[in-house]
C-alpha atoms as a PDB file:
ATOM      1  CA  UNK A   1      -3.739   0.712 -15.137  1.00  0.00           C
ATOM      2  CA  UNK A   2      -6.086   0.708 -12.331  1.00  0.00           C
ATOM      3  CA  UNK A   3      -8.953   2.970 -12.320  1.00  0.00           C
ATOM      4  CA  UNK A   4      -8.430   6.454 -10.963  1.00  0.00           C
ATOM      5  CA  UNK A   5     -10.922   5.889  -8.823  1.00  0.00           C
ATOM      6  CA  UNK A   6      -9.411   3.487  -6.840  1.00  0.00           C
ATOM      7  CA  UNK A   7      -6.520   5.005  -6.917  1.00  0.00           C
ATOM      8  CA  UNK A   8      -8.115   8.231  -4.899  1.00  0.00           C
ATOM      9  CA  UNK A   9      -9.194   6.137  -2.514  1.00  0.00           C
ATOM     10  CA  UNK A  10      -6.653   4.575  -1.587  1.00  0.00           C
ATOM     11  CA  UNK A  11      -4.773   8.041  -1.427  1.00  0.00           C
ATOM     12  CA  UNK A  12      -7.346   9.158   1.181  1.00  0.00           C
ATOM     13  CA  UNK A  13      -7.278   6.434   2.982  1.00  0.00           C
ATOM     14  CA  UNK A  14      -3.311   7.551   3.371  1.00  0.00           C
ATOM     15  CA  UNK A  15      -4.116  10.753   4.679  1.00  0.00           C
ATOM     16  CA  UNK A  16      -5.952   9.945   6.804  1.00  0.00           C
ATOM     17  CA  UNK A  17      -4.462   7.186   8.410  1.00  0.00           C
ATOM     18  CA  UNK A  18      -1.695   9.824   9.099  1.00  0.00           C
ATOM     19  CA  UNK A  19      -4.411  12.062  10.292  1.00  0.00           C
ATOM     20  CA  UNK A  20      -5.709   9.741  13.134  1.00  0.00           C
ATOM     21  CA  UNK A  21      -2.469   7.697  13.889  1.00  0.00           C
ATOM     22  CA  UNK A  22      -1.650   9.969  17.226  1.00  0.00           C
ATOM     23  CA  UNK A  23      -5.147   9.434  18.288  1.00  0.00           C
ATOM     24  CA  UNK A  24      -5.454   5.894  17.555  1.00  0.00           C
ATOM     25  CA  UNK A  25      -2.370   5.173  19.413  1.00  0.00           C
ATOM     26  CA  UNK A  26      -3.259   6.599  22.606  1.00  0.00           C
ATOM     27  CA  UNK A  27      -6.517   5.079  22.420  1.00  0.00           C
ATOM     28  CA  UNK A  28      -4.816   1.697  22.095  1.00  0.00           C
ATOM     29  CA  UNK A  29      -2.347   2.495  24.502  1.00  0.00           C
ATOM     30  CA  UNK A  30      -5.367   3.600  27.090  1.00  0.00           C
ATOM     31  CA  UNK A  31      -7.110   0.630  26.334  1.00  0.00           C
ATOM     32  CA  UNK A  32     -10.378   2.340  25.477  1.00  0.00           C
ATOM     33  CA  UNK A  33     -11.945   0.231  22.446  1.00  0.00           C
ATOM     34  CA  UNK A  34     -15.082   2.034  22.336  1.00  0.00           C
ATOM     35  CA  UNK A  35     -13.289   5.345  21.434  1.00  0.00           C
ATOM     36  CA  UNK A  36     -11.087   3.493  18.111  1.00  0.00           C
ATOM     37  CA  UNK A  37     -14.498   2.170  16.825  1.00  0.00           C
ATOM     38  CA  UNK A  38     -15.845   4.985  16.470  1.00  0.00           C
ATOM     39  CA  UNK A  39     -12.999   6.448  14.769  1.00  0.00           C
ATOM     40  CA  UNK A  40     -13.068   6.537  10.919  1.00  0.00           C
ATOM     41  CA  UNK A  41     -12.954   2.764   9.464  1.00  0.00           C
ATOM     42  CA  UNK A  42     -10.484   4.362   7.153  1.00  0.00           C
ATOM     43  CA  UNK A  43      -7.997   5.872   9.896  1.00  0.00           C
ATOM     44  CA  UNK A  44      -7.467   1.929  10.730  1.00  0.00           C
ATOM     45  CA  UNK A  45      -3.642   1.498   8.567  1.00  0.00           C
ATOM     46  CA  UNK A  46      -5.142  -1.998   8.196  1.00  0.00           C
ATOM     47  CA  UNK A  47      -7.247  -0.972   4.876  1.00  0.00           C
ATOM     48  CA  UNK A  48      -4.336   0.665   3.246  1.00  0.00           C
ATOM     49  CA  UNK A  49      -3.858  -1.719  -0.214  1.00  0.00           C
ATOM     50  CA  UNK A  50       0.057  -1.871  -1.773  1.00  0.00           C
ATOM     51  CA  UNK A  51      -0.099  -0.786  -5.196  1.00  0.00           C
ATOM     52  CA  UNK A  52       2.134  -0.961  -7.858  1.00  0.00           C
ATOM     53  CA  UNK A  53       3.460   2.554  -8.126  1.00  0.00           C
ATOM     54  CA  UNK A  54       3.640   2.526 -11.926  1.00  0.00           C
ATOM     55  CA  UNK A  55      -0.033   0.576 -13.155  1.00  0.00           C
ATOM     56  CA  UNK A  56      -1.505   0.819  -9.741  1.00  0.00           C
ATOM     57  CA  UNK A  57      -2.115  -3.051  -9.397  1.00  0.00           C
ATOM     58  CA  UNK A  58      -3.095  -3.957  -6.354  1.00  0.00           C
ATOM     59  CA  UNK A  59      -2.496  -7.678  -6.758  1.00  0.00           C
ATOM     60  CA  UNK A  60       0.767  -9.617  -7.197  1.00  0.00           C
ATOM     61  CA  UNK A  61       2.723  -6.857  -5.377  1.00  0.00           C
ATOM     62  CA  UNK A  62       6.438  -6.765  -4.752  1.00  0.00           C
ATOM     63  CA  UNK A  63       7.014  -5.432  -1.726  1.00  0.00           C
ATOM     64  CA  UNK A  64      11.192  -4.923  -1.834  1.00  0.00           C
ATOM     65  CA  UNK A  65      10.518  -3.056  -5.521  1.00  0.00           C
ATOM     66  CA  UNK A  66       6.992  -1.651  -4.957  1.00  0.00           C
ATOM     67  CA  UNK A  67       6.205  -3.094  -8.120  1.00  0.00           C
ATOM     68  CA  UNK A  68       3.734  -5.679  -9.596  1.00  0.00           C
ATOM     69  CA  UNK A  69       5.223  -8.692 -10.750  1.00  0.00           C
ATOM     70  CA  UNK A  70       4.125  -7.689 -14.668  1.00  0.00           C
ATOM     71  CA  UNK A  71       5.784  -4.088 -13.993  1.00  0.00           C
ATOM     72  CA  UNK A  72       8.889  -5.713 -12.481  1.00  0.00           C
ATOM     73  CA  UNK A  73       9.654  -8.744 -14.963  1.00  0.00           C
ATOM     74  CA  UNK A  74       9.325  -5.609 -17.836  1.00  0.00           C
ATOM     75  CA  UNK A  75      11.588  -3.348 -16.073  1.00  0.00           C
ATOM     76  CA  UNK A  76      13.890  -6.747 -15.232  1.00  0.00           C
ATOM     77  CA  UNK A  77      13.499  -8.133 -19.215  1.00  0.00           C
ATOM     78  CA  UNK A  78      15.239  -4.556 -19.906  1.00  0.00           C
ATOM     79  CA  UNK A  79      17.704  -4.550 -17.720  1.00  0.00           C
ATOM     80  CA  UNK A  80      16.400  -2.051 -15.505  1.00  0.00           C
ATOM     81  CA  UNK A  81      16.525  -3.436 -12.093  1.00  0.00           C
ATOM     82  CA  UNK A  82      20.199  -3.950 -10.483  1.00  0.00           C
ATOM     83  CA  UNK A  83      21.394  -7.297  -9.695  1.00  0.00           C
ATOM     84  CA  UNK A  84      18.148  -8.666 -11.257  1.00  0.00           C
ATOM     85  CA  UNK A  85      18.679 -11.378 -14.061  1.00  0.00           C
ATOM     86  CA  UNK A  86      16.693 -14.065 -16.131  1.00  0.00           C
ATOM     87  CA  UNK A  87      17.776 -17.530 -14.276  1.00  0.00           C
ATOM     88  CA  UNK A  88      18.677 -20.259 -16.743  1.00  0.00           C
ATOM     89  CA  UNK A  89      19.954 -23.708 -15.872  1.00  0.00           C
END
């Protein structure tokens, strides 16, 4: 499990990347650079980390599942994931 911590964070980055996205995209679509840098660094949906939604991982994420690939070969071992099965040849 990640630390709750990092967790928040990334959570409030969320917000407010939702918060700002209006503003940030007429900025961009004005053209006026000066005004998105000194916007939050946060606000930018560039520093927004995938996480596993179970552990939190931020590493070895699965995009299409929105798992990591330890939460996802459990939840596969078990049967858990339609369509999903051990290969064997």
């Amino acid at each position: 499990m990640a630390k709750k911590s990092m967790l928040a964070r990334n959570a409030k980055r969320q917000k407010m990347i939702v918060k700002y996205a209006d503003k940030r995209a007429e900025l961009k679509r004005l053209g006026d650079y000066e005004g998105l840098a000194k916007l939050p660094r946060n606000s930018s949906p560039s520093r927004w980390k995938n996480r596993c939604i179970e552990t939190g991982r931020g590493r070895a994420y699965m995009r299409q599942f929105g798992l990591s690939r330890i939460a996802f070969r459990e939840h596969a071992s078990k049967g858990e994931i339609p369509g999903i099965t051990k290969s064997s040849w």
